[in-house]
C-alpha atoms as a PDB file:
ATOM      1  CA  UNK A   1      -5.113  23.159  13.140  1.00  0.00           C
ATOM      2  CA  UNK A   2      -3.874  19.993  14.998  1.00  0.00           C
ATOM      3  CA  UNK A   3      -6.227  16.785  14.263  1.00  0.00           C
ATOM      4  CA  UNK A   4      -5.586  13.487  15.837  1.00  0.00           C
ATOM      5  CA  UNK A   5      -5.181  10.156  13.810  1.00  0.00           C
ATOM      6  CA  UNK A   6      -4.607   6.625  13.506  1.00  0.00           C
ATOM      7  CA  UNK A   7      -2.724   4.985  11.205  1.00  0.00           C
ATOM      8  CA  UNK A   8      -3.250   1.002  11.350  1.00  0.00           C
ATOM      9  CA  UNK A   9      -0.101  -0.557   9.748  1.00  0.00           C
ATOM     10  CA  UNK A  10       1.658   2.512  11.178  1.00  0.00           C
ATOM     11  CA  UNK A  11       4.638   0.785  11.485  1.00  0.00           C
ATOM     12  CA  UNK A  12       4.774  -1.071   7.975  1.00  0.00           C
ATOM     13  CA  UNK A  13       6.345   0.465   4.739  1.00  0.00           C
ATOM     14  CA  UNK A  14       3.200   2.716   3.647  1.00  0.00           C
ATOM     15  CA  UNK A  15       1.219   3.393   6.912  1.00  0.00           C
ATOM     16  CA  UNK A  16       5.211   4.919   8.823  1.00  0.00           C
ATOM     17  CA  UNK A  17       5.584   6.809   5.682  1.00  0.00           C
ATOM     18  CA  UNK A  18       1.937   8.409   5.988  1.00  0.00           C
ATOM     19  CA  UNK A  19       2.639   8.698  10.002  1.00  0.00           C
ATOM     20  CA  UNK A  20       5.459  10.761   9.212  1.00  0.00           C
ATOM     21  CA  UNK A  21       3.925  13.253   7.034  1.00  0.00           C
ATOM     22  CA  UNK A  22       0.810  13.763   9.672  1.00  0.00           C
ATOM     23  CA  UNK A  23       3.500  14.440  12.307  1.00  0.00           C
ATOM     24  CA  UNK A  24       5.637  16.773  10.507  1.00  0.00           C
ATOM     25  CA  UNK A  25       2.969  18.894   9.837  1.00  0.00           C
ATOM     26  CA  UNK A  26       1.960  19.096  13.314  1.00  0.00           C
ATOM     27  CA  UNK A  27      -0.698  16.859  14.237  1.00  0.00           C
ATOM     28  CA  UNK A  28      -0.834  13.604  16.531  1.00  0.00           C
ATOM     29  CA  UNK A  29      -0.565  10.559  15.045  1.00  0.00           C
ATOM     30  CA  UNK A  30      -1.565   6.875  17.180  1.00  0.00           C
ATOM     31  CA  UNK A  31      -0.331   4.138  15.348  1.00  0.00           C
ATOM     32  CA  UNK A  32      -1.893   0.413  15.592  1.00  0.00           C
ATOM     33  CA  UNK A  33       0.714  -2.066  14.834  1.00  0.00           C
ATOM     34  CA  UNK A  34       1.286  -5.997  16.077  1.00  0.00           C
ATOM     35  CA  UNK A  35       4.486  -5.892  14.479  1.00  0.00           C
ATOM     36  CA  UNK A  36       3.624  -9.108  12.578  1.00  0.00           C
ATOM     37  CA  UNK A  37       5.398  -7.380   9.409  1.00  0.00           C
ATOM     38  CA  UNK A  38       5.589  -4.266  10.276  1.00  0.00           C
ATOM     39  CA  UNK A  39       9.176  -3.003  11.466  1.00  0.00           C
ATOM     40  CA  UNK A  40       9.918  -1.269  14.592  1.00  0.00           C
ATOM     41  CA  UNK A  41      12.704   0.168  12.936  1.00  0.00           C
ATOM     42  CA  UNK A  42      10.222   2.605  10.813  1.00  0.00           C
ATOM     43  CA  UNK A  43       9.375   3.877  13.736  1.00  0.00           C
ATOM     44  CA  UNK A  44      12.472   5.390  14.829  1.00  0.00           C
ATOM     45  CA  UNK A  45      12.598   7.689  12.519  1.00  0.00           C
ATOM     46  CA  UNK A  46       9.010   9.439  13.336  1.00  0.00           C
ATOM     47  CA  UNK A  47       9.141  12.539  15.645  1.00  0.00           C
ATOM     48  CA  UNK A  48       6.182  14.348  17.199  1.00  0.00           C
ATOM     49  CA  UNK A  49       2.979  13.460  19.167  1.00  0.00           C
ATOM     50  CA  UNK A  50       3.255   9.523  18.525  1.00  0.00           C
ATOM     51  CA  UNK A  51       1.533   6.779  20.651  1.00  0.00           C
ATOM     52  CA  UNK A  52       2.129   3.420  19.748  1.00  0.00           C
ATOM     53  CA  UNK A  53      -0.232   1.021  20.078  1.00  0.00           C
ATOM     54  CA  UNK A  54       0.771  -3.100  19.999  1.00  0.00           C
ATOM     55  CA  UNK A  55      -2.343  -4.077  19.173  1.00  0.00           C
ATOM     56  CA  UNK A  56      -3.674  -6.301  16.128  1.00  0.00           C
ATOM     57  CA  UNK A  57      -6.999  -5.072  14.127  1.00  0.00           C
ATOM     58  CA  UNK A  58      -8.271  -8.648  14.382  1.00  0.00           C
ATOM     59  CA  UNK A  59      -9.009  -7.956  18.370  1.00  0.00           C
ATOM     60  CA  UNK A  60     -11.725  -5.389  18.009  1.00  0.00           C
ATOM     61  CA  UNK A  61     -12.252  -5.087  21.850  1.00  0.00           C
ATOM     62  CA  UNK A  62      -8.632  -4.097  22.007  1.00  0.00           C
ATOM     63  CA  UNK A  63      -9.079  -1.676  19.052  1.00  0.00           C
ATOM     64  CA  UNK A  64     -11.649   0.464  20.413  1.00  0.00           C
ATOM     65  CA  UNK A  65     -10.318   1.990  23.073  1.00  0.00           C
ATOM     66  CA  UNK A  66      -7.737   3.535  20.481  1.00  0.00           C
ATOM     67  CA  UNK A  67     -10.287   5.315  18.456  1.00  0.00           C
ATOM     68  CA  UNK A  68     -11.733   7.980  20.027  1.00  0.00           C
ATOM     69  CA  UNK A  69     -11.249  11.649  19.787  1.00  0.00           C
ATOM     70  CA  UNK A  70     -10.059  10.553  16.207  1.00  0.00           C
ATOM     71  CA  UNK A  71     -10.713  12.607  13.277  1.00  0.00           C
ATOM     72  CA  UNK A  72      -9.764  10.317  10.304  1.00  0.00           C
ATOM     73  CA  UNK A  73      -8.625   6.654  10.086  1.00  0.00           C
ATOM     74  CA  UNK A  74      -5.780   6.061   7.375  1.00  0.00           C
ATOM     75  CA  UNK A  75      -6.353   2.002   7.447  1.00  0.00           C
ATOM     76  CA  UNK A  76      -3.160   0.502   6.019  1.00  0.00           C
ATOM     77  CA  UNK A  77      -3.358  -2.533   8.128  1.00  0.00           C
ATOM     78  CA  UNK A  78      -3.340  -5.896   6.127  1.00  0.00           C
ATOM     79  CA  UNK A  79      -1.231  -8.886   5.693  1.00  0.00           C
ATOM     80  CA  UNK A  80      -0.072  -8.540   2.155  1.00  0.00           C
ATOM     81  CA  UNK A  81       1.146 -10.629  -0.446  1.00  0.00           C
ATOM     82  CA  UNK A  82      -0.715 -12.781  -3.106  1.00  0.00           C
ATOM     83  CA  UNK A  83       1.654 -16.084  -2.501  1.00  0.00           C
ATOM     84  CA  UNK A  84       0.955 -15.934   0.964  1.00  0.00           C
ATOM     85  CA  UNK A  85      -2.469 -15.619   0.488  1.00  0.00           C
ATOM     86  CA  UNK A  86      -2.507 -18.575  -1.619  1.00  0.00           C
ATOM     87  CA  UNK A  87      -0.765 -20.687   0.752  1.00  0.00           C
ATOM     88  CA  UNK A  88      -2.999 -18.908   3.456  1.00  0.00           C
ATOM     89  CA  UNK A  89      -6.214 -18.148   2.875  1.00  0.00           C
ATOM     90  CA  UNK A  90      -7.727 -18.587   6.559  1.00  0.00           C
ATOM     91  CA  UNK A  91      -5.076 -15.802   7.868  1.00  0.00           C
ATOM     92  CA  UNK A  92      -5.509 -13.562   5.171  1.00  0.00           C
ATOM     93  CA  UNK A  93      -8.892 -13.589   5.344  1.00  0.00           C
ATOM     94  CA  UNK A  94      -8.957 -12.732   9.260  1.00  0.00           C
ATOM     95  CA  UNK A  95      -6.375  -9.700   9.097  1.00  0.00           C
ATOM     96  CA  UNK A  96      -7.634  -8.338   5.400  1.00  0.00           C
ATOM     97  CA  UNK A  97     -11.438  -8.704   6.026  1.00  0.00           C
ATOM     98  CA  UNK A  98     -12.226  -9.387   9.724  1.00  0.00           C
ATOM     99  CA  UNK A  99      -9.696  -6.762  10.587  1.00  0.00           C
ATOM    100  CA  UNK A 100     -11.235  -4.336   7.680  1.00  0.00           C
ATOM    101  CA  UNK A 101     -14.249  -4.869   9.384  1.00  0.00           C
ATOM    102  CA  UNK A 102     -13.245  -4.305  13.290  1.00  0.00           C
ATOM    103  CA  UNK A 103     -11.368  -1.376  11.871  1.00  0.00           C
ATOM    104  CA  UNK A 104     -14.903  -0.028  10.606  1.00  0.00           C
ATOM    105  CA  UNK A 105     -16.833  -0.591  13.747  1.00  0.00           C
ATOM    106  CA  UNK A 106     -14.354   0.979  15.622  1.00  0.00           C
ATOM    107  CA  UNK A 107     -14.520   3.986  14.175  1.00  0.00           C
ATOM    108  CA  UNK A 108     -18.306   4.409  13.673  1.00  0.00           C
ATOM    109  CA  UNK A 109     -18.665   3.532  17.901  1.00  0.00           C
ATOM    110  CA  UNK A 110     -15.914   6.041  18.400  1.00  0.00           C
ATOM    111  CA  UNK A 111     -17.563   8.586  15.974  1.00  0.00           C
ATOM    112  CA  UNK A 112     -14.732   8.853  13.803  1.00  0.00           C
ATOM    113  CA  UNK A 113     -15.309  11.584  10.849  1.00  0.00           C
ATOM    114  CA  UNK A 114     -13.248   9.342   8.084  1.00  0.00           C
ATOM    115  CA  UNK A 115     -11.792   6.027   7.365  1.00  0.00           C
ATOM    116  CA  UNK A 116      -9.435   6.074   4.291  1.00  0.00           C
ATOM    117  CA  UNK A 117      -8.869   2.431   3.623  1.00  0.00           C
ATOM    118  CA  UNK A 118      -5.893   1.063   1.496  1.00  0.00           C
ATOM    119  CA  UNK A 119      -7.434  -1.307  -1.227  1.00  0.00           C
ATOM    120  CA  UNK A 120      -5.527  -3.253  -4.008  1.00  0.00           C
ATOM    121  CA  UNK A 121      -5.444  -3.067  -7.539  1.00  0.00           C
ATOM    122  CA  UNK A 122      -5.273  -7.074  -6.997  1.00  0.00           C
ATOM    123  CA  UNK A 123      -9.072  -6.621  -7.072  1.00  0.00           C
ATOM    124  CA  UNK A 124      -9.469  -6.630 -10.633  1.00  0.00           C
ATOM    125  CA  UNK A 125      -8.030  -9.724 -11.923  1.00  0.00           C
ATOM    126  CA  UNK A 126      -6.861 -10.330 -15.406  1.00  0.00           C
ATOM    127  CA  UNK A 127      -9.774  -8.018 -16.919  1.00  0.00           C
ATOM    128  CA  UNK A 128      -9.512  -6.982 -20.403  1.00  0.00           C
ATOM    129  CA  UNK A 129      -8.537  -3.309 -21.232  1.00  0.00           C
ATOM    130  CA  UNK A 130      -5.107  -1.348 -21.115  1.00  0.00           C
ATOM    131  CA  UNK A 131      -5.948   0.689 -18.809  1.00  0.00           C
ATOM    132  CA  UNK A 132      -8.014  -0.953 -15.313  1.00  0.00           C
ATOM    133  CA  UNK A 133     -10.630   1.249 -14.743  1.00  0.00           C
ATOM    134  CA  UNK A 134     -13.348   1.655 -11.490  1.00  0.00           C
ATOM    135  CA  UNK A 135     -16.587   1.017 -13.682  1.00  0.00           C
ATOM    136  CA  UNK A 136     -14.457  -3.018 -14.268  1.00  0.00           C
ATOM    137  CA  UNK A 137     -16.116  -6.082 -12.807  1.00  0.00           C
ATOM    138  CA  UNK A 138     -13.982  -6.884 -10.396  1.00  0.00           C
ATOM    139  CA  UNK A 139     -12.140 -10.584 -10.737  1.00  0.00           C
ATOM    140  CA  UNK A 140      -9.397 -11.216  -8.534  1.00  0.00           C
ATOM    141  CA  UNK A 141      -7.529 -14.036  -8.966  1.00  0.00           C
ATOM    142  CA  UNK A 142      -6.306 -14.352  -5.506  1.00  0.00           C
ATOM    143  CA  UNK A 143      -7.704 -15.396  -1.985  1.00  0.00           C
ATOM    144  CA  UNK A 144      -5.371 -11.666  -1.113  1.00  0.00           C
ATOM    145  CA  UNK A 145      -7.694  -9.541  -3.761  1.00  0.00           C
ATOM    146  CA  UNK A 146     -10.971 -11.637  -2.905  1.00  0.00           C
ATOM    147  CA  UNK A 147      -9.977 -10.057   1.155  1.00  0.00           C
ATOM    148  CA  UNK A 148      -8.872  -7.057  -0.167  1.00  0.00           C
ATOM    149  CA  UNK A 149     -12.200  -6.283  -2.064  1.00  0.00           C
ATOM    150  CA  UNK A 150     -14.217  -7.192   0.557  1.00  0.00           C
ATOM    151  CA  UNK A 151     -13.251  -4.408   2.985  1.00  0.00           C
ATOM    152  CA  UNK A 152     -14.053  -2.045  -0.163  1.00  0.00           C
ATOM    153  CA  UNK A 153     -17.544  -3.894   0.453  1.00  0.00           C
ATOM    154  CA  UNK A 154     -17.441  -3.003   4.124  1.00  0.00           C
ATOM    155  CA  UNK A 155     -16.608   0.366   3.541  1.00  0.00           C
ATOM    156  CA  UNK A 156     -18.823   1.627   1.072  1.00  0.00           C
ATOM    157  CA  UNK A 157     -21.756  -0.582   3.601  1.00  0.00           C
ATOM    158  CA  UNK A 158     -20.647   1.372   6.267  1.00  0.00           C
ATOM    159  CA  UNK A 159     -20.469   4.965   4.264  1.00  0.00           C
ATOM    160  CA  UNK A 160     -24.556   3.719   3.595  1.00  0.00           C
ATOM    161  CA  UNK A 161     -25.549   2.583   6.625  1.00  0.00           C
ATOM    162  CA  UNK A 162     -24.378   4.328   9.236  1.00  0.00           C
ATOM    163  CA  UNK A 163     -22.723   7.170   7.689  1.00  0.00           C
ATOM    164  CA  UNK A 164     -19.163   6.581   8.273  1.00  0.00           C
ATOM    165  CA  UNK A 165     -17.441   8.310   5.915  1.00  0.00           C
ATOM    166  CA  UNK A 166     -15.141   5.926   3.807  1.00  0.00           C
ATOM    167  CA  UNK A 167     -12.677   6.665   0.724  1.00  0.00           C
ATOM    168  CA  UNK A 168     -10.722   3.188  -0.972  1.00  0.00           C
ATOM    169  CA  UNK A 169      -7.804   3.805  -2.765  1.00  0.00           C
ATOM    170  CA  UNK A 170      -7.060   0.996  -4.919  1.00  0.00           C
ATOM    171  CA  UNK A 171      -3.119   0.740  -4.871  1.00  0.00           C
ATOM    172  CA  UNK A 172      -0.864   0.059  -7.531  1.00  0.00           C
ATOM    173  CA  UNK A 173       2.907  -1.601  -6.901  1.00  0.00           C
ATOM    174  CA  UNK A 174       3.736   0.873  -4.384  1.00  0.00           C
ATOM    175  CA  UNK A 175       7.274   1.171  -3.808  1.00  0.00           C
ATOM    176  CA  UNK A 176      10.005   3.368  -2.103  1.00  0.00           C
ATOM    177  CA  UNK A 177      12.534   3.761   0.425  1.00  0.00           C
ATOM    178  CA  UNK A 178      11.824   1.481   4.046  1.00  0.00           C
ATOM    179  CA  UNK A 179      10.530  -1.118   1.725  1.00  0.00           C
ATOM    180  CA  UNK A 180      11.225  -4.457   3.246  1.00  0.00           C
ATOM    181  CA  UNK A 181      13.518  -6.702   1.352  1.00  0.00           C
ATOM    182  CA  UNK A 182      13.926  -9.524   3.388  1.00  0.00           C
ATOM    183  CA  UNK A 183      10.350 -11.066   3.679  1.00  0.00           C
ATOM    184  CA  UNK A 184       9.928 -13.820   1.495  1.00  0.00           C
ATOM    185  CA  UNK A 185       7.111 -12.005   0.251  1.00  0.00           C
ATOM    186  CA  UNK A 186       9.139  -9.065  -0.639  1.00  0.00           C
ATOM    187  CA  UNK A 187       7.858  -6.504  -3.519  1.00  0.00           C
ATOM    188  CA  UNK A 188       9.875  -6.797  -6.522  1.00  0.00           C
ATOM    189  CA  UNK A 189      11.611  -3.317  -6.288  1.00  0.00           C
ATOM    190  CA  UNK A 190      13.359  -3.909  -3.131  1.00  0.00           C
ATOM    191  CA  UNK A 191      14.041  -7.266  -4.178  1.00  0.00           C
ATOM    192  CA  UNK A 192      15.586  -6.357  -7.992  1.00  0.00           C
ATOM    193  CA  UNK A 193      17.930  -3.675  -6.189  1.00  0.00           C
ATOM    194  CA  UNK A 194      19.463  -5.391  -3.479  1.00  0.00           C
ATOM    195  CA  UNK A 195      19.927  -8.268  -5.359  1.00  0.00           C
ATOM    196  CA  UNK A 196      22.300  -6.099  -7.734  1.00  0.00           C
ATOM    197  CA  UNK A 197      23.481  -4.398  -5.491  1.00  0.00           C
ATOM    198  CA  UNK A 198      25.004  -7.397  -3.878  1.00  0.00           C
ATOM    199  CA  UNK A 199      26.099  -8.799  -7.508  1.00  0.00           C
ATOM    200  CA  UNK A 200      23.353 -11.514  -7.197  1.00  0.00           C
ATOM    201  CA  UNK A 201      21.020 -11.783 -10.477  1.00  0.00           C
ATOM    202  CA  UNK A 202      16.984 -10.764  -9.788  1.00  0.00           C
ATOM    203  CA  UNK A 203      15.222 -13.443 -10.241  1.00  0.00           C
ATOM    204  CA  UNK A 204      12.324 -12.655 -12.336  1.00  0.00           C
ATOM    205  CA  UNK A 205       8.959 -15.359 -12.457  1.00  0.00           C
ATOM    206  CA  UNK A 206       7.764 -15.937 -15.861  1.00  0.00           C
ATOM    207  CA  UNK A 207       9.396 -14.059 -19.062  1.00  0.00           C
ATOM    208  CA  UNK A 208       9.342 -10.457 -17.857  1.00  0.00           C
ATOM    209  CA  UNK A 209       7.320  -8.682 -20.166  1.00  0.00           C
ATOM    210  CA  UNK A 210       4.546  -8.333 -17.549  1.00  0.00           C
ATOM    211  CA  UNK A 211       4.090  -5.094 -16.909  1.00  0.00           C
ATOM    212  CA  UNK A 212       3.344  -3.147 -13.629  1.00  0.00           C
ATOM    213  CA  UNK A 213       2.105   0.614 -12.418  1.00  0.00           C
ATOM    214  CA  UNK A 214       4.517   1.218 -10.004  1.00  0.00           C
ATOM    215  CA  UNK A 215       4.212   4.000  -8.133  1.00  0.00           C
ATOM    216  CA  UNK A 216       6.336   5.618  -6.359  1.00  0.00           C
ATOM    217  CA  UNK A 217       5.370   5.917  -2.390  1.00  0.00           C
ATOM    218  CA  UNK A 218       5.555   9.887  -2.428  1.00  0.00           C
ATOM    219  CA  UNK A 219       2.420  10.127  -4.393  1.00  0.00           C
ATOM    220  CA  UNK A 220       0.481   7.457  -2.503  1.00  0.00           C
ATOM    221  CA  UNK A 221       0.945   9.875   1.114  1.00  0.00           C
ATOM    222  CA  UNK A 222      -0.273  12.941  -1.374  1.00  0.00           C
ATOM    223  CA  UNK A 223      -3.570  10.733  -2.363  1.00  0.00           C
ATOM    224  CA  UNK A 224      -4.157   9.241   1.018  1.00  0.00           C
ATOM    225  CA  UNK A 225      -3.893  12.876   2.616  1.00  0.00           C
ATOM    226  CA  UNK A 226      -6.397  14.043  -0.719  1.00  0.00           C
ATOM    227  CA  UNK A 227      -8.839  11.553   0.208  1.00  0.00           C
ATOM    228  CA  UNK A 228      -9.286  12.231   3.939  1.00  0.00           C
ATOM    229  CA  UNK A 229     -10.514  15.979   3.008  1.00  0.00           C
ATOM    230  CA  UNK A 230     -11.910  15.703  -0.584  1.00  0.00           C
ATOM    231  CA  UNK A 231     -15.923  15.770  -0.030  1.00  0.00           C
ATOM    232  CA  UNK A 232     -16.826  14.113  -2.997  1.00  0.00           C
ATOM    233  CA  UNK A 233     -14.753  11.231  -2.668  1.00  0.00           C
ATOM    234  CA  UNK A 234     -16.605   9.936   0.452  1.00  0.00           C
ATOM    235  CA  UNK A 235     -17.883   6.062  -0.124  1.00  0.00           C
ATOM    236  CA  UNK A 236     -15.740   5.851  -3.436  1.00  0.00           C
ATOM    237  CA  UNK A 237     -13.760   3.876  -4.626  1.00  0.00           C
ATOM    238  CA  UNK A 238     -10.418   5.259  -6.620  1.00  0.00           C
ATOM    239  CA  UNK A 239      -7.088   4.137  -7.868  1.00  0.00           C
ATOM    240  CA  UNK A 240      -4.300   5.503  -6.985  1.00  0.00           C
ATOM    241  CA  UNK A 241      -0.898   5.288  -9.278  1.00  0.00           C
ATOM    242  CA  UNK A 242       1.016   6.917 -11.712  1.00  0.00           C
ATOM    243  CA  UNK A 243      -1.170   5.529 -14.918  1.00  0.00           C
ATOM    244  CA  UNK A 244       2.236   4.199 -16.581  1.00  0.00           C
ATOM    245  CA  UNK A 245       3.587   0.889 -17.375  1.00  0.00           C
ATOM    246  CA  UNK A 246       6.841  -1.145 -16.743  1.00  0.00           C
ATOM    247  CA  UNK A 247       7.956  -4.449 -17.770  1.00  0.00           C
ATOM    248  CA  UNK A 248      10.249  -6.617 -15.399  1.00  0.00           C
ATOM    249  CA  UNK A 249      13.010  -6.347 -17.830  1.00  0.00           C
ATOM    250  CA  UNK A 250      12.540  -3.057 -18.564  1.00  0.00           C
ATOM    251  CA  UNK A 251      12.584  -2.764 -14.847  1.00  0.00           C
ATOM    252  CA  UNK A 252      16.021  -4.522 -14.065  1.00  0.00           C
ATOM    253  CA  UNK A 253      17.587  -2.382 -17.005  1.00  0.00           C
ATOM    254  CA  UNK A 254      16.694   0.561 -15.177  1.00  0.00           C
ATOM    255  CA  UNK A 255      17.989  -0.538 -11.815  1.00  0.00           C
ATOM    256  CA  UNK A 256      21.381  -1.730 -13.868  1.00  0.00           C
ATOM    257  CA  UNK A 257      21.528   1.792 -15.140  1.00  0.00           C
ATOM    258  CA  UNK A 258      21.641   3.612 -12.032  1.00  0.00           C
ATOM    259  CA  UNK A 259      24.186   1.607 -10.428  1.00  0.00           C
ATOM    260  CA  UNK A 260      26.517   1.155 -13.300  1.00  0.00           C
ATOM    261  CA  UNK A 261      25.878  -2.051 -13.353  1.00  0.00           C
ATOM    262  CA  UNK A 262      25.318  -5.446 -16.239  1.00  0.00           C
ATOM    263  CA  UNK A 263      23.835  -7.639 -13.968  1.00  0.00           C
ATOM    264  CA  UNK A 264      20.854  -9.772 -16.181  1.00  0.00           C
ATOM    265  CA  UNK A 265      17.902 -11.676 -14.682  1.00  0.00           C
ATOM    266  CA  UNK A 266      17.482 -15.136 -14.393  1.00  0.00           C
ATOM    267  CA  UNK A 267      13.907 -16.574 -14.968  1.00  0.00           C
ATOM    268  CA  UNK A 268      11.908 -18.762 -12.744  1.00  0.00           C
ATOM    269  CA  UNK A 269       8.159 -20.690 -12.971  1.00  0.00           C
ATOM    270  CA  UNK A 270       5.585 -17.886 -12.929  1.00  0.00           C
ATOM    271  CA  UNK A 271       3.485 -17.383 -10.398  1.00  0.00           C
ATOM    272  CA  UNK A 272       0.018 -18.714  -9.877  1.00  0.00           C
ATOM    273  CA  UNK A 273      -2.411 -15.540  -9.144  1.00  0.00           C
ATOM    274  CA  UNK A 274      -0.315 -12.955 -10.597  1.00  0.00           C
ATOM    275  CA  UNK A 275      -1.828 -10.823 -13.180  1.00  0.00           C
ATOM    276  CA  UNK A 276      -0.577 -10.099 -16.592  1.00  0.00           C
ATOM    277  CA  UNK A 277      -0.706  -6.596 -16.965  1.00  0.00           C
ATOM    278  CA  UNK A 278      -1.718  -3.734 -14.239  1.00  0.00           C
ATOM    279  CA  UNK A 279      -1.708  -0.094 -15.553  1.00  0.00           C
ATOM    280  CA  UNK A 280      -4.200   2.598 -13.511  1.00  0.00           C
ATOM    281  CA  UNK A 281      -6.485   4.947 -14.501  1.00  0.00           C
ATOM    282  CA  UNK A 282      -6.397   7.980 -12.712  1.00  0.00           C
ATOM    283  CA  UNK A 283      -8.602   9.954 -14.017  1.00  0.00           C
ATOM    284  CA  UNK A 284     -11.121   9.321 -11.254  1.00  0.00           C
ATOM    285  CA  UNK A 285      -9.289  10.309  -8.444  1.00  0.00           C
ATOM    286  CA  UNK A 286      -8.342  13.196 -10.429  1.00  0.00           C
ATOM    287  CA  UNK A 287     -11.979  14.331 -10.712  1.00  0.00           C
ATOM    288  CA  UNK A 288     -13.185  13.855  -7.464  1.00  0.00           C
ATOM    289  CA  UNK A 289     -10.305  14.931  -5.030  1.00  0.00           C
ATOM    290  CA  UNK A 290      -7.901  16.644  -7.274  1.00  0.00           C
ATOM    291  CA  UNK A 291      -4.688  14.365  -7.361  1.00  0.00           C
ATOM    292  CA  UNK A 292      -2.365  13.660  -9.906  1.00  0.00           C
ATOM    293  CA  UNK A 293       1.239  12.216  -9.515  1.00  0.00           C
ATOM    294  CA  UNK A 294       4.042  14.566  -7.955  1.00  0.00           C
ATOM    295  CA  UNK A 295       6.948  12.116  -8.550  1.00  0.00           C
ATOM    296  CA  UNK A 296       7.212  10.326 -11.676  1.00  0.00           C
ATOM    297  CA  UNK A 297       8.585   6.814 -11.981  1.00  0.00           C
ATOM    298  CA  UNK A 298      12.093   7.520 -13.181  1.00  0.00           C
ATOM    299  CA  UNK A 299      12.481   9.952 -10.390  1.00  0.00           C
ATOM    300  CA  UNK A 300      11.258   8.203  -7.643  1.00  0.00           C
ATOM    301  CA  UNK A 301      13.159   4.379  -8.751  1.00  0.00           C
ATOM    302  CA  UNK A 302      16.161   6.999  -8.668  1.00  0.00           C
ATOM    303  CA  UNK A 303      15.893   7.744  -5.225  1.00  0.00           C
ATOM    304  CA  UNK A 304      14.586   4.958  -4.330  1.00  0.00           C
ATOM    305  CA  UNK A 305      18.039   3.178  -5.465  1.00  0.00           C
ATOM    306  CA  UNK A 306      19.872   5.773  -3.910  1.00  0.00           C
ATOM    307  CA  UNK A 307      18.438   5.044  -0.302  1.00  0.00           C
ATOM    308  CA  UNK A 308      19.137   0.806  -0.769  1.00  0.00           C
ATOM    309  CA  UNK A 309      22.748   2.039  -1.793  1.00  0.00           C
ATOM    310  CA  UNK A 310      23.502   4.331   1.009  1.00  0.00           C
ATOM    311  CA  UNK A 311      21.711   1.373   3.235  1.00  0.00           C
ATOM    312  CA  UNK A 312      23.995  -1.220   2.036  1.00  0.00           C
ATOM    313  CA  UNK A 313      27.226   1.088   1.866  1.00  0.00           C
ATOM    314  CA  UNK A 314      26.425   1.527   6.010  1.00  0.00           C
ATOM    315  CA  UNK A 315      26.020  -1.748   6.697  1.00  0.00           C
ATOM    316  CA  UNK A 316      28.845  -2.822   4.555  1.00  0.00           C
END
């Protein structure tokens, strides 16, 4: 059966990949955009019942009228980026937990079933342990995960309170095909390939052997699509990754490999806020709505270098 949805960020790298899957199987889809990093561009390629909506989540009296008749809220909204964060607090604060928060009462006036809300693994700091785990203290290390945990605060509040249901997904280095690589604050994938693919070195902050679960964005539309039916994930919290672990060098080998290509990093200053190590557990979201990874990371850094190649060959 058809369902109606929102997807806030709709137009940004995650949210138009999870916009697409709702509308190919059928249902209608209302994404919230301002287009303040999102790209109209991923967009074009969505067919079905779309509405677009210009609107930002930090103007809650422009939000509301967007919500009703909705049955679940995929919140991907946010103004990423730990740098910017840091050289931004004040903004990041408004969009990542103001707009987490008009996002919320939206919903619960519109009587909205679900609100699946994209949290950050940035929310547990530098915590000891190989694996980062739900039951951790959480101790960001960035104004971007100190925002970013707070909406999980709102949403579990709001899963109490006035029975919204709510589901976090804590993401891990989510990466994939649409990924912008032009934004100054540009993940590292999209960065690392383009760069060699245009003969340039990656430039890699610190010495490279921090390690990252990145996860391919495939499985992150399978868990977001879990948690707006699972019943016993409502007002959890859950991560959602691949459980692996990649260095940056191992990382640039890879990329090297696929294209046939010797191109080594150079190394800049590290980064102030960026965490060590990040590796998932995944057992959680296993347990309590059934997912597990459908594309491993080889596989999906495969295609995902395939799609900046054939991008770059038709813009050559």
């Amino acid at each position: 059966m058809a369902n109606s949805y929102v997807v806030t960020g709709g137009a940004g790298f995650i949210g138009s990949h999870i916009a697409e899957r709702l509308l190919n199987e059928g249902h209608r889809v209302r994404v919230v955009d301002n287009f303040a990093t999102g790209r109209r561009e991923n967009l074009e390629r969505l067919t079905g019942k779309l509405e677009v909506h210009e609107v930002s989540i930090t103007d809650l009296d422009a939000l509301k009228p967007i919500f009703p008749g909705v049955d679940t809220v995929f919140h991907q909204a946010a103004l990423p980026s730990v740098p910017r964060s840091i050289d931004d607090p004040i903004t990041t604060h408004e969009y990542n937990a103001t707009g987490t928060l008009n996002v919320l009462v939206a919903a619960r006036d519109a009587g909205v079933r679900r609100v699946v809300y994209a949290a950050s693994s940035s929310a547990y700091g530098e915590v000891a342990g190989e694996y980062k785990v739900e039951t951790m203290s959480p101790q960001p290390l960035s104004p971007y995960g100190v925002a970013k945990l707070m909406g999980e605060y709102y949403c579990q509040t709001f899963a109490q309170v006035y029975k919204l249901e709510t589901v976090c997904l804590r993401y891990f280095n989510v990466f994939g095909p649409h990924q912008d690589p032009n934004s100054q604050y540009a993940a590292v994938i999209p960065l690392f390939i383009t760069s060699i693919l245009k003969g340039q070195s990656p430039v890699i902050h610190g010495d490279g052997l921090h390690s990252r679960d990145f996860t391919f964005i495939d499985n992150v539309v399978h868990g977001n699509l879990l948690a707006a039916g699972a019943a016993k994930a409502n007002g959890q919290v859950m991560n959602l990754a691949t459980g692996g672990q990649i260095t940056l060098l191992d990382l640039v080998e890879k990329i090297n490999k696929l294209l046939g290509t010797q191109i080594a990093p150079t190394h800049d200053a590290a980064r102030t806020g960026d965490i060590r190590h990040s590796r998932a557990d995944i057992e959680k979201a296993g347990l309590l709505m059934g997912y597990e990874p459908i594309v491993d990371f080889d596989s999906g850094l495969a295609r995902t270098v395939a799609w900046y190649r054939d991008l770059v060959t038709s813009n050559a």
